[in-house]
Protein backbone atom coordinates (compact mmCIF):
# COMPACT_ATOMS: atom_id res chain seq x y z
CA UNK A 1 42.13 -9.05 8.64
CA UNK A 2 41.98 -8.79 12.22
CA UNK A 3 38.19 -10.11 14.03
CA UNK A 4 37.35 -6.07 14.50
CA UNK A 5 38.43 -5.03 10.97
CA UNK A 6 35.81 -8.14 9.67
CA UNK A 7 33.62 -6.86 12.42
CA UNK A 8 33.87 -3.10 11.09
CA UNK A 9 33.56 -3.92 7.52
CA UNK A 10 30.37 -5.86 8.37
CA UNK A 11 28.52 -2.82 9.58
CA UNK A 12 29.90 -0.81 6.79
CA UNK A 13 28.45 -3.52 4.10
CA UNK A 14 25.43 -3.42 5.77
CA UNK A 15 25.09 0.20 5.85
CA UNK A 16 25.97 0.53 1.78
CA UNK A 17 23.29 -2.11 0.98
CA UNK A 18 20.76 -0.15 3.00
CA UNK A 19 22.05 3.09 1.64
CA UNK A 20 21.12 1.38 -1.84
CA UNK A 21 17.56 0.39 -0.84
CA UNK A 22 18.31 -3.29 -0.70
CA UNK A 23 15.87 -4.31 1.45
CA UNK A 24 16.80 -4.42 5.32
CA UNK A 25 16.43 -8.12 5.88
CA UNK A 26 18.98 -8.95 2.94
CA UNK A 27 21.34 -5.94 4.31
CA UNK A 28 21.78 -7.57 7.27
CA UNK A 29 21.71 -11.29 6.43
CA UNK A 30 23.94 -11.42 4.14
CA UNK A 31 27.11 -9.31 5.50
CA UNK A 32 26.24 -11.61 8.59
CA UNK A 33 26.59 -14.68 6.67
CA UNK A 34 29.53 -13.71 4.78
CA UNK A 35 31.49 -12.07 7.99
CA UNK A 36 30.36 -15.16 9.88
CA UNK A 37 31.79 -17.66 7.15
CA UNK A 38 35.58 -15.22 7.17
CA UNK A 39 35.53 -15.82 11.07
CA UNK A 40 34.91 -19.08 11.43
CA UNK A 41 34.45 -21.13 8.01
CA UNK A 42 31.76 -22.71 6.30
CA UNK A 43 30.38 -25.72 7.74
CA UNK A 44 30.36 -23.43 11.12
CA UNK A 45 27.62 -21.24 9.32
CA UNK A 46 25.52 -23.75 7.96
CA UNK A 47 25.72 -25.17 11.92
CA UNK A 48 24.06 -22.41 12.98
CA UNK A 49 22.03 -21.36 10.18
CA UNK A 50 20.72 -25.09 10.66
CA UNK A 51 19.22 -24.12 14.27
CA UNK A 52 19.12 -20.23 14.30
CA UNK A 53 16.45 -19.63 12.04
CA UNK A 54 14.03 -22.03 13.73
CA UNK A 55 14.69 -20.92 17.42
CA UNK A 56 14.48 -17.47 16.47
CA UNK A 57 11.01 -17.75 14.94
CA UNK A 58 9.31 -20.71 16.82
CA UNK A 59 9.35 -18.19 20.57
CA UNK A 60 6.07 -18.45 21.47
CA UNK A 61 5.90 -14.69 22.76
CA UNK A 62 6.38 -13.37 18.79
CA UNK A 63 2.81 -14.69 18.54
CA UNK A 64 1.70 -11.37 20.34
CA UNK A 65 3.04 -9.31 17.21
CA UNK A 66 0.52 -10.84 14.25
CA UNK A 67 -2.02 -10.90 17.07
CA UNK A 68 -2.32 -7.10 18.01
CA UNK A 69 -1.56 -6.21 14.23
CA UNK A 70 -4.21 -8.39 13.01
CA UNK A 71 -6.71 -6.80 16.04
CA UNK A 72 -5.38 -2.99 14.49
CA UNK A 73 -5.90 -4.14 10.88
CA UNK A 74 -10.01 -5.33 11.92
CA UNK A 75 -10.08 -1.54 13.52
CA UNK A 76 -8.63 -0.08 10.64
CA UNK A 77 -11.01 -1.99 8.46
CA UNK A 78 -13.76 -1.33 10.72
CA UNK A 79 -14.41 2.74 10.59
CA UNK A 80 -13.44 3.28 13.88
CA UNK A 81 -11.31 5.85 12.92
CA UNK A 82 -13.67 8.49 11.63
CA UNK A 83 -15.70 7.91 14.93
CA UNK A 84 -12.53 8.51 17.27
CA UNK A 85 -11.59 12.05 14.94
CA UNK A 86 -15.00 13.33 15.30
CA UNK A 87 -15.39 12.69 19.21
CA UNK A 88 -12.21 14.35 19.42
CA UNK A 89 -13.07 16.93 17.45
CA UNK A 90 -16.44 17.65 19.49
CA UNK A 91 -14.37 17.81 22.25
CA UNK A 92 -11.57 20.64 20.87
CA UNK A 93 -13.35 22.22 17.96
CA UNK A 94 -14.10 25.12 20.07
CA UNK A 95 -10.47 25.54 20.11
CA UNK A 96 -8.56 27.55 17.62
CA UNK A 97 -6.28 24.95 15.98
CA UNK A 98 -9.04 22.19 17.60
CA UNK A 99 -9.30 20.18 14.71
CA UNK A 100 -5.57 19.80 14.29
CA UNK A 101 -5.44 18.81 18.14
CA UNK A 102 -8.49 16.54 17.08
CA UNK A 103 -6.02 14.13 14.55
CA UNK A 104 -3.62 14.61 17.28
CA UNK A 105 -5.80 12.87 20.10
CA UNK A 106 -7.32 10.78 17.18
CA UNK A 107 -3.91 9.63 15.92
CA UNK A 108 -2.96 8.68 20.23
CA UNK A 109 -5.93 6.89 20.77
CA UNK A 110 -6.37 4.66 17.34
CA UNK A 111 -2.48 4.17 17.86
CA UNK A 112 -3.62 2.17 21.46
CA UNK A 113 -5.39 -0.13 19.30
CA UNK A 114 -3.56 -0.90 16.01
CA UNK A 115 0.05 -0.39 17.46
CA UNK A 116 1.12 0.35 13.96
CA UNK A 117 2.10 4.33 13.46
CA UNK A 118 1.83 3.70 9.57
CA UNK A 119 -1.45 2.40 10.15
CA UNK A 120 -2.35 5.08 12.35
CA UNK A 121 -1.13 7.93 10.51
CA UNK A 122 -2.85 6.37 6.95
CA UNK A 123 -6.11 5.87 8.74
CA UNK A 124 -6.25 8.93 10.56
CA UNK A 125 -5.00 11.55 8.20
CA UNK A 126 -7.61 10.31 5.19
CA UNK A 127 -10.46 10.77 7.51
CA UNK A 128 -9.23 14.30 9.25
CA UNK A 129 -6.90 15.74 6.27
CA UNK A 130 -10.02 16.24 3.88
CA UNK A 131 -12.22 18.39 6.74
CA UNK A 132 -9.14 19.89 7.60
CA UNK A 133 -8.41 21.46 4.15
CA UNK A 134 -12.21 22.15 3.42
CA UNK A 135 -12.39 24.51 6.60
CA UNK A 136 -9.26 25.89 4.89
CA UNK A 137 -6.40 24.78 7.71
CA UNK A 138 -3.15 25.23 6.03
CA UNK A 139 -1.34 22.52 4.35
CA UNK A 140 1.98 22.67 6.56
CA UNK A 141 -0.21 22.89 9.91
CA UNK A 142 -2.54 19.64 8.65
CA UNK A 143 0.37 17.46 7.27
CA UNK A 144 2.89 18.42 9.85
CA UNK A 145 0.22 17.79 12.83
CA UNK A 146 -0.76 14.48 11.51
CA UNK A 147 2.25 13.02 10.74
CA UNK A 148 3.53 13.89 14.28
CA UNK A 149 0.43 12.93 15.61
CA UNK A 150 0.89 9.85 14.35
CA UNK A 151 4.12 8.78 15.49
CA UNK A 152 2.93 8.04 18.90
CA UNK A 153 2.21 4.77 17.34
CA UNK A 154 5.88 3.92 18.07
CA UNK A 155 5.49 4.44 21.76
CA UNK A 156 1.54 3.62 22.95
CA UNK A 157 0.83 0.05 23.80
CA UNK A 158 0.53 -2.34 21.74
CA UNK A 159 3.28 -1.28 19.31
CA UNK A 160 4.94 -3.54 17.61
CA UNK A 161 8.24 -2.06 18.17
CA UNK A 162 8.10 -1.79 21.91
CA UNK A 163 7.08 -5.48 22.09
CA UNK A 164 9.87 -6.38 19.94
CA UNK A 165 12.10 -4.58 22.14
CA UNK A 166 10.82 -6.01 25.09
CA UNK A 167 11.29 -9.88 23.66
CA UNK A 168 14.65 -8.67 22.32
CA UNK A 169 15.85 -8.04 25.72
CA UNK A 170 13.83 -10.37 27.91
CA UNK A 171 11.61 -7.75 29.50
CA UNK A 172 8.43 -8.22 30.47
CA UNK A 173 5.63 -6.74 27.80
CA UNK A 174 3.21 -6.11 30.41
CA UNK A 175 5.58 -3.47 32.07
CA UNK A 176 7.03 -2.22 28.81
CA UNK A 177 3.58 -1.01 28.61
CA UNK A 178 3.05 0.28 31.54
CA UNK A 179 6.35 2.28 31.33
CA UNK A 180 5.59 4.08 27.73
CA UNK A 181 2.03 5.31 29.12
CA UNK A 182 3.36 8.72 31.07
CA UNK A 183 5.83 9.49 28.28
CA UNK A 184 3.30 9.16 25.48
CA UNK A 185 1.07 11.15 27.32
CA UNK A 186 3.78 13.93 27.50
CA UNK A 187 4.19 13.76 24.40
CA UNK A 188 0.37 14.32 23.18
CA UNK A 189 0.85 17.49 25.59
CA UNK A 190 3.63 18.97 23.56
CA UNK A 191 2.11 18.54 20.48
CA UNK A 192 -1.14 20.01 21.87
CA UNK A 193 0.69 22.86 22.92
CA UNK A 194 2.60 23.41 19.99
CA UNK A 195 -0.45 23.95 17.90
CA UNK A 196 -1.62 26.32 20.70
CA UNK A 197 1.48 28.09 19.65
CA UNK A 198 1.47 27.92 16.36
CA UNK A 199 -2.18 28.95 15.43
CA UNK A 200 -1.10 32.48 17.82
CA UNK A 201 1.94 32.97 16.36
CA UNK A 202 0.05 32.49 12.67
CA UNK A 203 -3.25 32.81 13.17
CA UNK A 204 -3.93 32.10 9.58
CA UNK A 205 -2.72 28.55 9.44
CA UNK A 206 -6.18 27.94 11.26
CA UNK A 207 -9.83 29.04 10.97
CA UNK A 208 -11.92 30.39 13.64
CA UNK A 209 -13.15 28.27 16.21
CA UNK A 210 -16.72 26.48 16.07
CA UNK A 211 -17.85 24.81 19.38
CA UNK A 212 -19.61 21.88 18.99
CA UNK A 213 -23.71 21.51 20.63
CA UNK A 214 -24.30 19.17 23.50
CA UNK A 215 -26.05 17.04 20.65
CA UNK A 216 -23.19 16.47 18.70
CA UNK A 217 -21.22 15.54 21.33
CA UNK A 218 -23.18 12.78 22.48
CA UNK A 219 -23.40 11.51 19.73
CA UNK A 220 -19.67 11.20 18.77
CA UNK A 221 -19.47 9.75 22.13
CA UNK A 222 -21.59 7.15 21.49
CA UNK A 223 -20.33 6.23 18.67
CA UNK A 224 -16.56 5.57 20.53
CA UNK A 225 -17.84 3.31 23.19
CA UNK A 226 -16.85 0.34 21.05
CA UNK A 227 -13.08 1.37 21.59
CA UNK A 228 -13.22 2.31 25.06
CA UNK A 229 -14.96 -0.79 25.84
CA UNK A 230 -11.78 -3.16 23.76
CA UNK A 231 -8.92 -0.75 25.56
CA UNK A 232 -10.78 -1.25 28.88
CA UNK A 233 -11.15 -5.58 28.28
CA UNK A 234 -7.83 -5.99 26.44
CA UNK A 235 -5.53 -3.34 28.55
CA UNK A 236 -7.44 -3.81 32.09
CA UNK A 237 -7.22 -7.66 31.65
CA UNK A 238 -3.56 -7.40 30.90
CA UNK A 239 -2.61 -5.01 34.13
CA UNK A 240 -4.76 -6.97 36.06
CA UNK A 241 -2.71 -9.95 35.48
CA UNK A 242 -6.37 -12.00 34.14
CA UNK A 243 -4.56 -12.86 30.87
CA UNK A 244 -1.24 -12.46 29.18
CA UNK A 245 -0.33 -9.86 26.75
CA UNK A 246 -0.54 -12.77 24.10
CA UNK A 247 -4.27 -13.74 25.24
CA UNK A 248 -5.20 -10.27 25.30
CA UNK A 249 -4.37 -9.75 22.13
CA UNK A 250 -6.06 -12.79 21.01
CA UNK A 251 -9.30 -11.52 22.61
CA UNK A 252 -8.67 -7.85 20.85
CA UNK A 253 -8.89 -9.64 17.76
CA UNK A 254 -12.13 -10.77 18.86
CA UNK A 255 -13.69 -8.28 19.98
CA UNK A 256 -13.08 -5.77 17.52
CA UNK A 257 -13.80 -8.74 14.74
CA UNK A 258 -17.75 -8.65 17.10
CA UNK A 259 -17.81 -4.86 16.66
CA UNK A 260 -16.75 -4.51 13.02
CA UNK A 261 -19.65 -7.01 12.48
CA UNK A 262 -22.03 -5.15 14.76
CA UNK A 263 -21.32 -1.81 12.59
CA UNK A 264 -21.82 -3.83 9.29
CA UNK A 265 -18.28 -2.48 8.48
CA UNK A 266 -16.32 -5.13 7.93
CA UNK A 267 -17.02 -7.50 4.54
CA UNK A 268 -15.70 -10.45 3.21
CA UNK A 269 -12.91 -8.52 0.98
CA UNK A 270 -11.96 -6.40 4.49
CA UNK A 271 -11.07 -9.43 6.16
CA UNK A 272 -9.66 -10.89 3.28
CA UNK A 273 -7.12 -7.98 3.24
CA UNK A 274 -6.81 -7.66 7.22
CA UNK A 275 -5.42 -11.25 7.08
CA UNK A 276 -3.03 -10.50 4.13
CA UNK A 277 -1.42 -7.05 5.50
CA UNK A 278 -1.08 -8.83 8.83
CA UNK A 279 1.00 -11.98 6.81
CA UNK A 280 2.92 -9.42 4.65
CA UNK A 281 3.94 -7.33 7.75
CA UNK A 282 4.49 -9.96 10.20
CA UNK A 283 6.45 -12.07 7.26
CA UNK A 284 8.66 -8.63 6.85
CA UNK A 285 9.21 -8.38 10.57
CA UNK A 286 10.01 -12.41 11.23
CA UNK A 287 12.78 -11.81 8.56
CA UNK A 288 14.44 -8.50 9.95
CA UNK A 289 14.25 -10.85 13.21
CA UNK A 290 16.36 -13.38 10.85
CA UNK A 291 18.85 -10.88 9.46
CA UNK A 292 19.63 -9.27 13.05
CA UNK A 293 20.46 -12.16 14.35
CA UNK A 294 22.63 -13.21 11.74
CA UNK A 295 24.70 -10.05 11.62
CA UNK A 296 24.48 -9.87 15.21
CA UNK A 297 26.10 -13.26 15.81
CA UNK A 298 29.25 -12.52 13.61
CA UNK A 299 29.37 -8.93 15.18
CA UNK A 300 29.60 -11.40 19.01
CA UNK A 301 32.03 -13.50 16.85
CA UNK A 302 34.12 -10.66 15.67
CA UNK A 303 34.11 -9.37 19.40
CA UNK A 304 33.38 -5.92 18.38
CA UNK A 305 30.38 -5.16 20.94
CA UNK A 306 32.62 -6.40 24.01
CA UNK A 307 34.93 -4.47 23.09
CA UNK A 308 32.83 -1.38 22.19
CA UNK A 309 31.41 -2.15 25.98
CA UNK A 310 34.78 -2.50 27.07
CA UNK A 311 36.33 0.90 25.25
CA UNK A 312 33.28 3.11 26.71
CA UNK A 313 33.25 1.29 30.41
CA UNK A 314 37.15 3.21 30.20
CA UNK A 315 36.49 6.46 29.16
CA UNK A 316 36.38 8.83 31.74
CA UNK A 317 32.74 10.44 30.82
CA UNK A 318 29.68 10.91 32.63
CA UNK A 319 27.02 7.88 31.73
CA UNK A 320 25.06 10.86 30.98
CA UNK A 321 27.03 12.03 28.31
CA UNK A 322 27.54 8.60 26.76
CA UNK A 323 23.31 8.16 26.92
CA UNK A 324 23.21 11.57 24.96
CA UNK A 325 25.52 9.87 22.19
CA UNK A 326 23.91 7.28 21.71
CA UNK A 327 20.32 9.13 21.32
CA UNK A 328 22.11 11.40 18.57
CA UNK A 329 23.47 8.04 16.81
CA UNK A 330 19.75 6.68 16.64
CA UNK A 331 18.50 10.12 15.30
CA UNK A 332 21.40 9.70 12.85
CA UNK A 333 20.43 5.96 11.85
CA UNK A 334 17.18 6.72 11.60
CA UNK A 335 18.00 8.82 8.18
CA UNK A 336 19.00 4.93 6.86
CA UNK A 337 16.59 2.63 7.94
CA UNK A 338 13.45 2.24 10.17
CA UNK A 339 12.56 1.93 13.66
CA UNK A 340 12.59 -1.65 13.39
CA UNK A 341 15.73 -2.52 12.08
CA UNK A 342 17.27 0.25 14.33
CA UNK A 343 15.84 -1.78 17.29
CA UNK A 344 17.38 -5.04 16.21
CA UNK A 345 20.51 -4.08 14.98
CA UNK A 346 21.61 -1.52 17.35
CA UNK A 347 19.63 -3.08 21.02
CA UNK A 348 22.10 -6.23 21.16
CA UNK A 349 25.19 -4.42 21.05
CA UNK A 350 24.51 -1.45 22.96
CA UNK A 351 22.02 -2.72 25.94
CA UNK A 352 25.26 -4.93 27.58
CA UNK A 353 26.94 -0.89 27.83
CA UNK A 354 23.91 0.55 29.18
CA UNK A 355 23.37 -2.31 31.49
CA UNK A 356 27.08 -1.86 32.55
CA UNK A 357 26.97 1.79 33.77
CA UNK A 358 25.24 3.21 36.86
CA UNK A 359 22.58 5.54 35.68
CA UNK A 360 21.61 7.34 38.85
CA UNK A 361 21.71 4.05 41.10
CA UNK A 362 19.02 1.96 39.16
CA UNK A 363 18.95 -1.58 38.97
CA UNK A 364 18.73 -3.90 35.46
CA UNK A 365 15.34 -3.75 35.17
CA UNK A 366 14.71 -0.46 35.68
CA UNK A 367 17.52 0.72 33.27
CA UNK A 368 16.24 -1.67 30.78
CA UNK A 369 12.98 -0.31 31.01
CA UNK A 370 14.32 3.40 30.98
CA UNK A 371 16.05 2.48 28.09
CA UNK A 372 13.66 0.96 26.25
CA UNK A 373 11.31 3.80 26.27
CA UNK A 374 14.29 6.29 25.48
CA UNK A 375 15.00 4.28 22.52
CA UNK A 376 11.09 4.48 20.87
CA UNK A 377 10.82 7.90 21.44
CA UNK A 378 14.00 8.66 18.97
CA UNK A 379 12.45 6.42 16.88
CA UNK A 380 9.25 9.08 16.88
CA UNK A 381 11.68 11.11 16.53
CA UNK A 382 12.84 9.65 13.31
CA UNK A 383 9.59 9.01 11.93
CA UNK A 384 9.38 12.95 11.13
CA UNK A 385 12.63 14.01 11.32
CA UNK A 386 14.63 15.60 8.20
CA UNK A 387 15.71 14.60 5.43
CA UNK A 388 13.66 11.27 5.71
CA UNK A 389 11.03 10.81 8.09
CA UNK A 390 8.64 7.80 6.97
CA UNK A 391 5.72 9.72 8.79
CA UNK A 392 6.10 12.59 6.11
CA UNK A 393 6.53 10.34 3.18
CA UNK A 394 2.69 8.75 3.98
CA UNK A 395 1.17 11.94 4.45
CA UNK A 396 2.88 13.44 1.34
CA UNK A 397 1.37 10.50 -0.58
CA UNK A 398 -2.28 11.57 1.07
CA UNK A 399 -1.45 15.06 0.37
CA UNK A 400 0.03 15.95 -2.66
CA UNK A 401 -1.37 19.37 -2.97
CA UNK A 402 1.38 20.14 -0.08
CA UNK A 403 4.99 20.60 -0.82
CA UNK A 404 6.92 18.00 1.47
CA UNK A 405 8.86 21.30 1.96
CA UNK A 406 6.21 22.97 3.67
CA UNK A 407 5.89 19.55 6.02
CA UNK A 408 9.23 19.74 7.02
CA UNK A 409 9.03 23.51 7.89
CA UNK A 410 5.50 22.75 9.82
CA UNK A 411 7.24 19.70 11.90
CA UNK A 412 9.95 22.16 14.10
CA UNK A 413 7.95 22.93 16.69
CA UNK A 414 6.77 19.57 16.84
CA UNK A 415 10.58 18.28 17.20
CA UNK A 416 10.85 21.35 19.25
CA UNK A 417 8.71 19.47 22.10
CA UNK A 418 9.77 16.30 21.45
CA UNK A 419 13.52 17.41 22.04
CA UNK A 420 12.40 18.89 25.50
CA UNK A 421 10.70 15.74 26.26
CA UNK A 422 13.89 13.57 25.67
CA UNK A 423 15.68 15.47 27.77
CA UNK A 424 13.12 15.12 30.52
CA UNK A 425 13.01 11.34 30.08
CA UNK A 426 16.64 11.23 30.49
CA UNK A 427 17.32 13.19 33.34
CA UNK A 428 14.16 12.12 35.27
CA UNK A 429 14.05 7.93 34.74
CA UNK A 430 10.73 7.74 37.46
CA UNK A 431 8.53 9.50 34.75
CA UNK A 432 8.94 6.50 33.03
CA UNK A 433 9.41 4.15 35.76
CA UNK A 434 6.59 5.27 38.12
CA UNK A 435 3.55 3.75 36.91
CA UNK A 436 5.68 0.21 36.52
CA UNK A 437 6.01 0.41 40.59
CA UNK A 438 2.77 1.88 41.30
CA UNK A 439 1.19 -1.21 39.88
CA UNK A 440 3.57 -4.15 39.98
């Protein structure tokens, strides 16, 4: 077999163990290790087993990852969830459709602290799904603006997968964050507007509005301070170039540790079970890291992404056009596996091609950070989008009086704004970029 045929029939492995629910660490690893060993023997592979594994996981800037998902799994542990949906909810229940705006703002802003969108769409959707129903909002409207709200996870600092983009390709977190804070916004504005749209069009998907007194409202706000006050500390410190992104996150943790205490939340079993989810995810994560690699070396061995760069550098398309494939191959990917694996499967191969091309004159760093922020908003994408959509999985298993049917149907106009938005990111790079210049 030629070095693209074992190259080809790598991927295709891969893709057949995933498509089998093997799990994605073991899809990866082993077609890796196997197309590794046909390309260049065995003792080769244990040569670079030998010192791969421990200078993939010994980088001192993974450290961030645990960090901010140990600081999200204190806030999820800590009720400040039900205090962030009920300030938002003072804020838009005079709204019709205000309470499913509500999760959506909810879902945005306990997304900027636990940078997990499962997290965030678990946490959020058992406090605001319940009050949602008992005012009698319809099932597709409540699932399908929850689970959407929820996907800004992907995109608002600190996730998870934009800092493992940003360490895959050697960017610098602090502007990855900066970068993803306009588009995320947009993206809250679509899905604001989409309810405004929906609850006209159907008016009885949602209940009449009730405006909340000036009472009420101050006291939901009060009870959000202790959120505004880590964002502020954490974020602010961060931007302001006080600490790293790896010290910030080490002073999230303890801060909202001090606050969960303060609210006589948090109990010996809570932390007990903050610490494990944060092993068992960070574990999962460090091994996906493990299996992309290995894969990804034998796919540099077989010479298949140089000469995938190559083959597209030739073709006489717009970069445009190419950019637009390669969004509609995540979307497709994203019906296999999750955001994650996408990332470090897909990001090593095609970031030399995007590097390689001249999108509207910008330089590496801006293209990488252009790119970035493309990529995690297909992955939102993904996370509701049809047939799989992890997003509408976990709020099927919260709701299970709702069809997943009627999800799916109440997602469109969701995907609606978020395809408008894509196209805006891609054809206008400074919304993205802007903010990075403005303050670096």
């Amino acid at each position: 077999m030629s070095t693209m045929s074992i190259g080809l029939a790598m991927f295709g492995a891969m893709l057949v163990l995933m498509a089998v629910r093997v799990p994605i660490a073991i899809s990866m690893f082993v077609p890796g290790a196997l197309g590794y060993m046909a390309l260049s023997g065995w003792l080769p592979l244990m040569s670079h087993l030998k010192g791969a594994v421990y200078s993939r996981v010994s980088i001192y800037d993974l450290s961030v990852i645990p960090l901010f998902m140990l600081m999200g799994a204190f806030a999820v542990h800590g009720g400040l969830s039900k205090a962030l949906f009920d300030f938002a909810n003072a804020l838009l229940g005079r709204f019709k459709g205000g309470m499913a705006m509500a999760g959506v703002l909810a879902c945005a802003a306990f997304g900027s602290i636990s940078g997990s969108t499962v997290a965030t769409t678990a946490t959020i959707a058992q406090v605001a799904y319940p009050e949602m129903r008992r005012i009698n909002y319809s099932g597709r409207l409540a699932t399908a603006a929850l689970a959407t709200g929820g996907t800004m996870g992907v995109l608002l600092p600190p996730s998870v997968t934009l800092m493992v983009y940003a360490i895959l390709t050697e960017q610098n977190i602090t502007k990855m964050f900066l970068a993803a804070y306009i588009p995320a916004l947009l993206a809250a504005v679509g899905y604001l507007i989409a309810i405004a749209v929906i609850v006209r069009i159907h008016p009885d998907q949602a209940p009449q509005a009730k405006a909340a007194t000036a009472s009420e409202l101050m006291m939901t706000a009060l009870n959000v301070w202790p959120i505004a006050a880590i964002f502020l500390v954490v974020f602010g410190g961060i931007y302001g170039g006080v600490f790293t992104a790896t010290e910030g996150a080490a002073i999230g943790n303890v801060l909202t540790f001090a606050i969960t205490l303060l609210r006589r939340e948090m109990t010996f079993d809570k932390l007990v079970a903050s610490i494990r989810t944060t092993a068992q995810t960070s574990g999962m994560i460090f091994l996906i890291f493990i299996g992309a690699d290995m894969i990804n070396a034998s796919l540099a061995l077989s010479q298949l992404p140089a000469q995938l760069a190559d083959m597209v550098g030739h073709l006489q398309i717009s970069p445009l056009v190419v950019m637009g494939g390669i969004m509609i191959f995540y979307i497709i990917l994203g019906c296999v596996m999750d955001e994650m694996s996408m990332i470090l499967l897909t990001v090593p191969t095609l970031f030399p091609v995007i590097l390689g091309m001249d999108f509207f004159g910008l330089n590496p760093s801006d293209k990488a950070l252009w790119f970035g922020i493309l990529i995690l908003t297909v992955c939102e994408i993904g996370m509701i989008f049809p047939p799989v959509g992890l997003n509408v999985y976990i709020m099927n298993g919260l709701a299970k009086d709702v069809p997943m049917v009627e999800t799916y149907k109440g997602v469109v106009p969701f995907l609606i704004t978020d395809g408008i938005r894509l196209a805006l990111l891609i054809a206008f790079p400074a919304i993205s970029l802007w903010l990075v210049h403005a303050l670096t």
